[in-house]
PDB file of N, CA and C in Angstrom:
ATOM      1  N   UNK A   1    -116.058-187.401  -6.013  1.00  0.00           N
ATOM      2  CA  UNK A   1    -117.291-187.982  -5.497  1.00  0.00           C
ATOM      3  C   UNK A   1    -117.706-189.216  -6.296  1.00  0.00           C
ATOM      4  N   UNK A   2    -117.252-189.503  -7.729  1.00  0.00           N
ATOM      5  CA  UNK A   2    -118.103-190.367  -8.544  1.00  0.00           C
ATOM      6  C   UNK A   2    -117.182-191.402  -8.244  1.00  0.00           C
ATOM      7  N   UNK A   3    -115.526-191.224  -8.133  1.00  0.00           N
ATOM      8  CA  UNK A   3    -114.753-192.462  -7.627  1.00  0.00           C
ATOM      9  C   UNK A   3    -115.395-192.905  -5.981  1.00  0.00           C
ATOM     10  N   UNK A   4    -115.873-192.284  -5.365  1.00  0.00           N
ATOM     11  CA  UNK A   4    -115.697-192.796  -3.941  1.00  0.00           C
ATOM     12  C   UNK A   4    -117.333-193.835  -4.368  1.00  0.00           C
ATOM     13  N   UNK A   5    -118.394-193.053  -5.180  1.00  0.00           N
ATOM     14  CA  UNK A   5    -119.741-193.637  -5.163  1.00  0.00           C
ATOM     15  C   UNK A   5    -119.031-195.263  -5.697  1.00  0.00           C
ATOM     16  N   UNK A   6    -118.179-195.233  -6.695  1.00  0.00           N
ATOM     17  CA  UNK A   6    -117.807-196.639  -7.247  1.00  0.00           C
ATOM     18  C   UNK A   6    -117.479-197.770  -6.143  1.00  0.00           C
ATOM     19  N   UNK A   7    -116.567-196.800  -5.147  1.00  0.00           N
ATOM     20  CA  UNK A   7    -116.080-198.343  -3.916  1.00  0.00           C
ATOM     21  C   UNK A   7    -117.055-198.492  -3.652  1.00  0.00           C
ATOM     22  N   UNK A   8    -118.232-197.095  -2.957  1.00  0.00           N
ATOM     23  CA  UNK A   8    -119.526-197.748  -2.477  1.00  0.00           C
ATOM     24  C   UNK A   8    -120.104-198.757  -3.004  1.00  0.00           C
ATOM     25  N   UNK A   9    -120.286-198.753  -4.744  1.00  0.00           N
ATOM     26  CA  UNK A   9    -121.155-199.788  -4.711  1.00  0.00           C
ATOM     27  C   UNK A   9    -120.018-201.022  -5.171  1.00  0.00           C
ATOM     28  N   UNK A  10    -118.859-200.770  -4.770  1.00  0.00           N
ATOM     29  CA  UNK A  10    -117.876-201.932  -5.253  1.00  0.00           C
ATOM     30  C   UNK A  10    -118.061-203.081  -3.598  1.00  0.00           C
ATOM     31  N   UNK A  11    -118.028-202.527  -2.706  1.00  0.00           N
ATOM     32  CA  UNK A  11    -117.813-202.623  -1.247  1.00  0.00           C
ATOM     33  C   UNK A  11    -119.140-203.461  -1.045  1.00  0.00           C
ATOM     34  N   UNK A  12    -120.344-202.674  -1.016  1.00  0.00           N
ATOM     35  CA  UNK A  12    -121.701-203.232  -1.107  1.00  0.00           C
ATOM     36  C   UNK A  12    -121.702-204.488  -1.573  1.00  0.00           C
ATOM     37  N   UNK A  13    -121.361-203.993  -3.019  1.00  0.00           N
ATOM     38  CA  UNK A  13    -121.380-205.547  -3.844  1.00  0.00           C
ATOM     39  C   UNK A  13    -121.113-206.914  -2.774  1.00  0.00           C
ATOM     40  N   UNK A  14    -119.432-206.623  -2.967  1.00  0.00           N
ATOM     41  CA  UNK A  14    -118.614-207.433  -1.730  1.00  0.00           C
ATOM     42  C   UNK A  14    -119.584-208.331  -0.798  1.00  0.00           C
ATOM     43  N   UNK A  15    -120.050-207.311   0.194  1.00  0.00           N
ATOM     44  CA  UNK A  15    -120.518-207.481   1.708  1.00  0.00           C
ATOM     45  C   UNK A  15    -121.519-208.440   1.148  1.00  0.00           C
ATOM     46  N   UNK A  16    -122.602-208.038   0.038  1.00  0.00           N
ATOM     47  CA  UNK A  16    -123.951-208.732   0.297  1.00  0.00           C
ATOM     48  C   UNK A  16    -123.736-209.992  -0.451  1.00  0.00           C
ATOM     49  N   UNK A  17    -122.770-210.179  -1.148  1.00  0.00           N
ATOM     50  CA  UNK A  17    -122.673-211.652  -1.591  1.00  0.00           C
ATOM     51  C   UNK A  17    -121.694-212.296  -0.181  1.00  0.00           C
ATOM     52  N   UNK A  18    -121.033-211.940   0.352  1.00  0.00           N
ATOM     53  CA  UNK A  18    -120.326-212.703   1.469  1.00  0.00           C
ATOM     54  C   UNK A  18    -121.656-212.773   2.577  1.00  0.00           C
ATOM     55  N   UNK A  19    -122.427-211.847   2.955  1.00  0.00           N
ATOM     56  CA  UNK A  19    -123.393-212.368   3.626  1.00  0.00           C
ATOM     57  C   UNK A  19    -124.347-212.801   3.110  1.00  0.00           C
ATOM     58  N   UNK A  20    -124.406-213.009   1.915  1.00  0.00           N
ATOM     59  CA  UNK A  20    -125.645-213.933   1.450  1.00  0.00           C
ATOM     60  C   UNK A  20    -124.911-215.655   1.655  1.00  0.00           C
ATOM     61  N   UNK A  21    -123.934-216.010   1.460  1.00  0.00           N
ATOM     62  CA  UNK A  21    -123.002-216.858   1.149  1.00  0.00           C
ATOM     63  C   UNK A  21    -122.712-217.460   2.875  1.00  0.00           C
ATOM     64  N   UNK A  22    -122.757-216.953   3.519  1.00  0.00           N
ATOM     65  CA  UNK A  22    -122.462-217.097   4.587  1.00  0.00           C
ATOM     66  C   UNK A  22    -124.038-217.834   5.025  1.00  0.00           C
ATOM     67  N   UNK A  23    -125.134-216.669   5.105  1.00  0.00           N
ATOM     68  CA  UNK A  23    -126.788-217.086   5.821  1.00  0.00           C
ATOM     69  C   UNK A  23    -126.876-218.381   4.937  1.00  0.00           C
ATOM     70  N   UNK A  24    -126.701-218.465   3.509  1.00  0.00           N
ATOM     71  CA  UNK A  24    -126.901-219.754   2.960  1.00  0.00           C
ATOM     72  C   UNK A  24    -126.251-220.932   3.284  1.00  0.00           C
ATOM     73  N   UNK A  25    -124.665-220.303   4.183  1.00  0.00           N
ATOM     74  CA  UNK A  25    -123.942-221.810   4.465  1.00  0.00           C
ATOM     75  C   UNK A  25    -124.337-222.006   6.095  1.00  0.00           C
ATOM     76  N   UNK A  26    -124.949-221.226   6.478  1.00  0.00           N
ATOM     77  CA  UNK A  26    -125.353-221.271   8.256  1.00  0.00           C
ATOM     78  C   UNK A  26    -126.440-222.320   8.120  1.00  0.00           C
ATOM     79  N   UNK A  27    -127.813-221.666   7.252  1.00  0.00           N
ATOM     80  CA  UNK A  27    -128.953-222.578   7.413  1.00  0.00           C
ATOM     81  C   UNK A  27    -128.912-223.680   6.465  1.00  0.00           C
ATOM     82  N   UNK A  28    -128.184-223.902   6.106  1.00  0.00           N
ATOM     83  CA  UNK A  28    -128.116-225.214   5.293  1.00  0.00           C
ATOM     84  C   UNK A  28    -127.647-226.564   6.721  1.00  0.00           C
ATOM     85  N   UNK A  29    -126.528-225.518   7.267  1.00  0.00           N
ATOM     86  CA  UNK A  29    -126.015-226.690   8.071  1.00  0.00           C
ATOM     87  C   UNK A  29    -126.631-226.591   9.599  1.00  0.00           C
ATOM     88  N   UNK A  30    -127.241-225.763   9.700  1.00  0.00           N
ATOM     89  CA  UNK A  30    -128.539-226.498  10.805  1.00  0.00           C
ATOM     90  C   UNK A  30    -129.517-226.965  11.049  1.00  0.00           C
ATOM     91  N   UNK A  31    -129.739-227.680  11.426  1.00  0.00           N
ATOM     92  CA  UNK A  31    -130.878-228.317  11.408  1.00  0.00           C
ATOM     93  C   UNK A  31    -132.510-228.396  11.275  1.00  0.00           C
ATOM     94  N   UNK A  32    -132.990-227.326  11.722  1.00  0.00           N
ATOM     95  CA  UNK A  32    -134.214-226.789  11.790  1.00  0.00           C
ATOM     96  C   UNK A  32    -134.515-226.027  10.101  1.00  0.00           C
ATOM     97  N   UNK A  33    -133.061-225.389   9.916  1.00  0.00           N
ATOM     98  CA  UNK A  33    -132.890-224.725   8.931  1.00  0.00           C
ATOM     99  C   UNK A  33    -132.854-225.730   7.497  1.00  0.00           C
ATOM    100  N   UNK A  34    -132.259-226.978   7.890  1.00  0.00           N
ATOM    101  CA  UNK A  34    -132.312-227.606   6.858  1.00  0.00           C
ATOM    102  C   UNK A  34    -133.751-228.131   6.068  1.00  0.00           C
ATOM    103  N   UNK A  35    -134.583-228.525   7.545  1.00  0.00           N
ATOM    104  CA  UNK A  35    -135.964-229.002   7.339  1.00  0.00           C
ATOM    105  C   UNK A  35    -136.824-228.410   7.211  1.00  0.00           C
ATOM    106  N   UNK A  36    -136.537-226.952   7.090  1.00  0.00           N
ATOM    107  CA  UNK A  36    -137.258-226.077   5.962  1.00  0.00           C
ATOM    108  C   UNK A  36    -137.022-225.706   4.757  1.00  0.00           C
ATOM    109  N   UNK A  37    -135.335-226.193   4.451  1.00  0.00           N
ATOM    110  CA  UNK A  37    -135.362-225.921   3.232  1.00  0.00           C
ATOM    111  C   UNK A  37    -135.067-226.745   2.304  1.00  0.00           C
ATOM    112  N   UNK A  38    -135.224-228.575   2.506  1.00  0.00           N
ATOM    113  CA  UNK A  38    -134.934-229.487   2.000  1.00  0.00           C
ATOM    114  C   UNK A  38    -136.336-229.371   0.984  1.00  0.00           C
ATOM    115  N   UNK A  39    -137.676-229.198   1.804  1.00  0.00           N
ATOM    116  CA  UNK A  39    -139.055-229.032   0.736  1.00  0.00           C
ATOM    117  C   UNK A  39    -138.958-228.210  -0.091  1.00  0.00           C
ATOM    118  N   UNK A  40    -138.862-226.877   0.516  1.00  0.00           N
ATOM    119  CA  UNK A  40    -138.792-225.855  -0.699  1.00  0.00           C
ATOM    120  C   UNK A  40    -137.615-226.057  -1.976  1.00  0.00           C
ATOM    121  N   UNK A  41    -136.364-226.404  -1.536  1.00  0.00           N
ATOM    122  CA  UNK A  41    -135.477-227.220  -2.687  1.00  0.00           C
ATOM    123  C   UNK A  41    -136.054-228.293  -3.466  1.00  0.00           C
ATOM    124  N   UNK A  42    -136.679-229.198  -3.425  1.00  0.00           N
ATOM    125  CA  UNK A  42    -137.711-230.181  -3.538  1.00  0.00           C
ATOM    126  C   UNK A  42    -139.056-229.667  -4.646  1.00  0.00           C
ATOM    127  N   UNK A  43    -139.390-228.194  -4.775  1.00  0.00           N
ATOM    128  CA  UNK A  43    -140.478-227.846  -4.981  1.00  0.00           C
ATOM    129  C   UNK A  43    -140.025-227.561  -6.350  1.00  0.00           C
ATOM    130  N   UNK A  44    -141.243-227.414  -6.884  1.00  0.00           N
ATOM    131  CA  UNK A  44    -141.383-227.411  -8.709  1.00  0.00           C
ATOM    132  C   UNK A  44    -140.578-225.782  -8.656  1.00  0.00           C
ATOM    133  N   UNK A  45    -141.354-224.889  -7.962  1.00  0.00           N
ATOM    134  CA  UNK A  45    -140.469-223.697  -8.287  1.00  0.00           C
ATOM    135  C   UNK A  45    -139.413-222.969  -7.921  1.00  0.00           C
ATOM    136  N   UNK A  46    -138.525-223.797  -6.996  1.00  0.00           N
ATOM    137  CA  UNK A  46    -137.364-223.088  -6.360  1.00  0.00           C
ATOM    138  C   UNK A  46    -136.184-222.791  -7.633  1.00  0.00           C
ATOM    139  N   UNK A  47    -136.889-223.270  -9.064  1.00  0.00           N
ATOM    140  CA  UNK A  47    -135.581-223.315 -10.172  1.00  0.00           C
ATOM    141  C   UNK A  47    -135.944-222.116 -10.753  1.00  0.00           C
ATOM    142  N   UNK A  48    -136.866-222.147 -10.442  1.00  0.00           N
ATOM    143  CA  UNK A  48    -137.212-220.666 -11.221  1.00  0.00           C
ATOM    144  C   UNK A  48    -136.928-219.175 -10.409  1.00  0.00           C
ATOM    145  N   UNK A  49    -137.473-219.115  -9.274  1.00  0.00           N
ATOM    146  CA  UNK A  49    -136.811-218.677  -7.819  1.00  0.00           C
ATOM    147  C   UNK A  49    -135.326-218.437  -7.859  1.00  0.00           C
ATOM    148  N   UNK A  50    -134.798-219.321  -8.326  1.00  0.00           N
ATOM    149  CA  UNK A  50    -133.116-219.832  -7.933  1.00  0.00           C
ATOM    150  C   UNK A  50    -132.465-218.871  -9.230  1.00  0.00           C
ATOM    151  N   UNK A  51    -133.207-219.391 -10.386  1.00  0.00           N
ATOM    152  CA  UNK A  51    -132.183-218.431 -11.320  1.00  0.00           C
ATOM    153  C   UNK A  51    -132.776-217.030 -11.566  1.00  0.00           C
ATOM    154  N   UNK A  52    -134.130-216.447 -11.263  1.00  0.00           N
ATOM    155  CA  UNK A  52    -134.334-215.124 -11.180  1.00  0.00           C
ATOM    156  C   UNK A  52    -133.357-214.298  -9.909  1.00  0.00           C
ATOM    157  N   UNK A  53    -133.123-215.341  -9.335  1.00  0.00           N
ATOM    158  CA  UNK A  53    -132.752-214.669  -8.023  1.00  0.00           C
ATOM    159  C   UNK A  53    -130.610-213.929  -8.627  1.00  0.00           C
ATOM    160  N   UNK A  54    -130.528-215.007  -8.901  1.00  0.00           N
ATOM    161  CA  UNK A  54    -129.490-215.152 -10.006  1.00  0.00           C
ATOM    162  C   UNK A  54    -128.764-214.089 -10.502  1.00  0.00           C
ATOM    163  N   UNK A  55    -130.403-214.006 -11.935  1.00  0.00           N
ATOM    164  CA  UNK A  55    -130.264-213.518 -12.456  1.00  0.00           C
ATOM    165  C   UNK A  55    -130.191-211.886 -12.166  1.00  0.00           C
ATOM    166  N   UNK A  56    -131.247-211.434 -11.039  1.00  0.00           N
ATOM    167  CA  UNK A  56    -130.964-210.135 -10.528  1.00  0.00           C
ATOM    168  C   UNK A  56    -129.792-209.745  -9.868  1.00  0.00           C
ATOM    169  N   UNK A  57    -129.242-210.900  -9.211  1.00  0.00           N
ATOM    170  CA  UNK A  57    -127.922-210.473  -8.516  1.00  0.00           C
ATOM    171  C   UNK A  57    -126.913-210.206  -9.763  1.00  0.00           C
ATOM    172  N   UNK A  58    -126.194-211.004 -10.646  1.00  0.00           N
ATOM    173  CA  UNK A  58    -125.158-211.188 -11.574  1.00  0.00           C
ATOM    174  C   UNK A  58    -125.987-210.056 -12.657  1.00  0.00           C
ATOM    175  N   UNK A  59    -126.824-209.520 -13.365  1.00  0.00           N
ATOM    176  CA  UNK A  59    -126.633-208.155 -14.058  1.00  0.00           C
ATOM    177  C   UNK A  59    -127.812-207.147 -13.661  1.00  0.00           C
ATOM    178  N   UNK A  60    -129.052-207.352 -13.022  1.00  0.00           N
ATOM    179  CA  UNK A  60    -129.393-206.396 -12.134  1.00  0.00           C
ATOM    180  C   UNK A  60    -128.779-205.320 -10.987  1.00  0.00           C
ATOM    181  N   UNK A  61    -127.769-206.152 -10.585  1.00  0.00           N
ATOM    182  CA  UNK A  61    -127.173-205.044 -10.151  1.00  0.00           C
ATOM    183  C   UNK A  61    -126.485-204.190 -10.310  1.00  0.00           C
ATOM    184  N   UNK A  62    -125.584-204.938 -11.460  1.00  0.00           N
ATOM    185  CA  UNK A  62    -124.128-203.957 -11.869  1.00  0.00           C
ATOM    186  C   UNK A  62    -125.666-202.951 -13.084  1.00  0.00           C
ATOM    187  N   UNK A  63    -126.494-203.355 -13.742  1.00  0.00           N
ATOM    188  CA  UNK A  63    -126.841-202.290 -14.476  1.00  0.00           C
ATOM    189  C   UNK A  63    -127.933-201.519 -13.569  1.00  0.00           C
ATOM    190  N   UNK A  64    -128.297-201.383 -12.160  1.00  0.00           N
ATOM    191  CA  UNK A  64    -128.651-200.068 -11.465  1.00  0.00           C
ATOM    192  C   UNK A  64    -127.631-199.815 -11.377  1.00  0.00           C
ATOM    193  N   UNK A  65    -126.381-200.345 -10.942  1.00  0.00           N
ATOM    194  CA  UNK A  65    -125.567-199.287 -10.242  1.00  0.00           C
ATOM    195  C   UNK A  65    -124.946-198.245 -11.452  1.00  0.00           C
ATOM    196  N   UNK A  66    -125.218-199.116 -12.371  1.00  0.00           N
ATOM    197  CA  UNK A  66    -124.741-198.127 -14.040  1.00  0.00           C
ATOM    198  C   UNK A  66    -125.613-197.118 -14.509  1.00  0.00           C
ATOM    199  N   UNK A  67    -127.064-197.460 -14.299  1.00  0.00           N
ATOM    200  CA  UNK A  67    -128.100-196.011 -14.615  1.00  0.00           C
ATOM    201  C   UNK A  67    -128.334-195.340 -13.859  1.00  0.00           C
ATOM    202  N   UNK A  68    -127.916-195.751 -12.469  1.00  0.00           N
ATOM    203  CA  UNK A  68    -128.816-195.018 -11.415  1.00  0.00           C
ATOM    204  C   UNK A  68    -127.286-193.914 -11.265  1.00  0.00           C
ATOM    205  N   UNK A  69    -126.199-194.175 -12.219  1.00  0.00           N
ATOM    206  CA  UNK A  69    -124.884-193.125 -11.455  1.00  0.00           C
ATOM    207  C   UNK A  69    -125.630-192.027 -11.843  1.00  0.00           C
ATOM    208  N   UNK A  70    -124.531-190.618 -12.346  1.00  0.00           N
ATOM    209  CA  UNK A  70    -125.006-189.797 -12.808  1.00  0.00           C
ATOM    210  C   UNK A  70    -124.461-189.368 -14.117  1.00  0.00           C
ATOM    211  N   UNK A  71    -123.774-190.567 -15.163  1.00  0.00           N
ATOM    212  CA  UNK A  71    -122.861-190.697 -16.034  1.00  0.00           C
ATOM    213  C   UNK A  71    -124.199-190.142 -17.058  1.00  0.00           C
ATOM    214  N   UNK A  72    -124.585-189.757 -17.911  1.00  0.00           N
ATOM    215  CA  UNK A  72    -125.230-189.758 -19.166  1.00  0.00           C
ATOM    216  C   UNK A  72    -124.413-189.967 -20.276  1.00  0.00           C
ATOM    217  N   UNK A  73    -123.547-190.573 -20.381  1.00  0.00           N
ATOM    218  CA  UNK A  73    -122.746-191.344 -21.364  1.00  0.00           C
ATOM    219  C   UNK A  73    -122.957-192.768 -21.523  1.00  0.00           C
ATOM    220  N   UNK A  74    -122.942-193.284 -20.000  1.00  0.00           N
ATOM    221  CA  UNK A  74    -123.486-194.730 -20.083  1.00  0.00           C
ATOM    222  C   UNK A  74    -124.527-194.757 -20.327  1.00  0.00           C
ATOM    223  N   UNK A  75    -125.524-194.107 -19.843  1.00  0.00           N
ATOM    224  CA  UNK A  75    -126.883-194.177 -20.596  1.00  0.00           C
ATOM    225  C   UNK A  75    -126.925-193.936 -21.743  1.00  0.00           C
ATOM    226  N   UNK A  76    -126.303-193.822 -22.758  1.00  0.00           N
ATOM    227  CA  UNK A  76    -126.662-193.573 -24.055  1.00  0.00           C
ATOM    228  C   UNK A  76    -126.054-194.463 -24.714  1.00  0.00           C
ATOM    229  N   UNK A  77    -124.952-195.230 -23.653  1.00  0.00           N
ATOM    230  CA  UNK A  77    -124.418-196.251 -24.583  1.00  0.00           C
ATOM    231  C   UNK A  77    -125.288-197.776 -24.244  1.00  0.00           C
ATOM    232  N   UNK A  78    -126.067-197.671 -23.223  1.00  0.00           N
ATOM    233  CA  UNK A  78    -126.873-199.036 -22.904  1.00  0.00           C
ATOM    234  C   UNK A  78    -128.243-198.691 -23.794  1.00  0.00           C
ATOM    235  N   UNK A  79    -128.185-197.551 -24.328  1.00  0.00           N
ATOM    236  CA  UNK A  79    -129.394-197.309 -25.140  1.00  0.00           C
ATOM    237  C   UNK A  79    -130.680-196.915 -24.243  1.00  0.00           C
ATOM    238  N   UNK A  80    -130.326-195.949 -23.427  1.00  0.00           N
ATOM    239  CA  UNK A  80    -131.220-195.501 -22.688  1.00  0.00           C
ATOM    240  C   UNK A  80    -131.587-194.395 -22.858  1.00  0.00           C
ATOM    241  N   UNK A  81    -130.496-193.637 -23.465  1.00  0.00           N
ATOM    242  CA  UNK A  81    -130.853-192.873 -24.439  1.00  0.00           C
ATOM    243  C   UNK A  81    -130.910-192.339 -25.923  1.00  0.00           C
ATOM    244  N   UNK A  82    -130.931-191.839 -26.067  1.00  0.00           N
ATOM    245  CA  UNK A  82    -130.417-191.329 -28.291  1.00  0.00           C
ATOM    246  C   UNK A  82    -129.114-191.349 -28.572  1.00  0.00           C
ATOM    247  N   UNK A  83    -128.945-191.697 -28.815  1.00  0.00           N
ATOM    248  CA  UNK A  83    -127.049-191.577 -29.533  1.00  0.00           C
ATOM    249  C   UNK A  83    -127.253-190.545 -30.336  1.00  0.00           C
ATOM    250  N   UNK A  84    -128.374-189.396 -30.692  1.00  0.00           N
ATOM    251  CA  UNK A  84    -128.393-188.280 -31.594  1.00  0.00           C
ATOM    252  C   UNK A  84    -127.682-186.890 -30.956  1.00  0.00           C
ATOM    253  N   UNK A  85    -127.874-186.960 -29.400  1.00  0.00           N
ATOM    254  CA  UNK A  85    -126.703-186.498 -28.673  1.00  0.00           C
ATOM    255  C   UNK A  85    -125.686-186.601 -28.744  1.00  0.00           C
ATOM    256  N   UNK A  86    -125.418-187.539 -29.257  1.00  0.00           N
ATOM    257  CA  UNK A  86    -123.684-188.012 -29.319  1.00  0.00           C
ATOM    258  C   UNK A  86    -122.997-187.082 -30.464  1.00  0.00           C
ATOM    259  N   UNK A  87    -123.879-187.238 -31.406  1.00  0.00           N
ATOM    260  CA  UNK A  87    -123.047-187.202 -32.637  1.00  0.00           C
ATOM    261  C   UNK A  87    -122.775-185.460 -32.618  1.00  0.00           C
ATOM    262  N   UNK A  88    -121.570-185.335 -33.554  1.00  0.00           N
ATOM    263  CA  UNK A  88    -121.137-183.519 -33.374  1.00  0.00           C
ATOM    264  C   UNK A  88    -121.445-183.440 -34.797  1.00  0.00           C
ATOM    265  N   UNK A  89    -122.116-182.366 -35.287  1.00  0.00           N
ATOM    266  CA  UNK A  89    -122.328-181.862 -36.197  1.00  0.00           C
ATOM    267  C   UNK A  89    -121.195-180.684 -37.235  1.00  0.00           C
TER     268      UNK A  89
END
């Protein structure tokens, strides 16, 4: 079950950057689409927008898909939990 949850979120991954990649190369190159988003590109905060957005995609995701498994090993190694568990006495 924990290999198949991995393609899931390996697969996911995949899909939503090819369709993000895709809606971004559709409305760029139409027209209506462009002249809404030539301002907002234009605007003081689309940089900030742009790299939060970024930033949640490139390690927001891989670290839910890492706490939210059901590993409690990785959690203790991202420091989510005690490493006082770890240790054998």
């Amino acid at each position: 079950m924990v290999e198949a949850e991995r393609w899931v979120w390996l697969s996911g991954s995949l899909l939503l950057a090819g369709a993000a990649t895709q809606a971004a190369w559709r409305l760029w190159r139409w027209e209506k689409g462009r002249a809404w988003l030539d301002p907002l590109a234009r605007s003081a905060l689309f940089p900030l927008l742009l790299q939060t957005a970024r930033f949640l995609y490139y390690v927001g995701f891989p670290f839910a898909a890492l706490v939210w498994g059901r590993d409690a090993v990785v959690a203790r190694l991202l420091g989510l939990q005690p490493l006082a568990a770890l240790s054998v006495e």
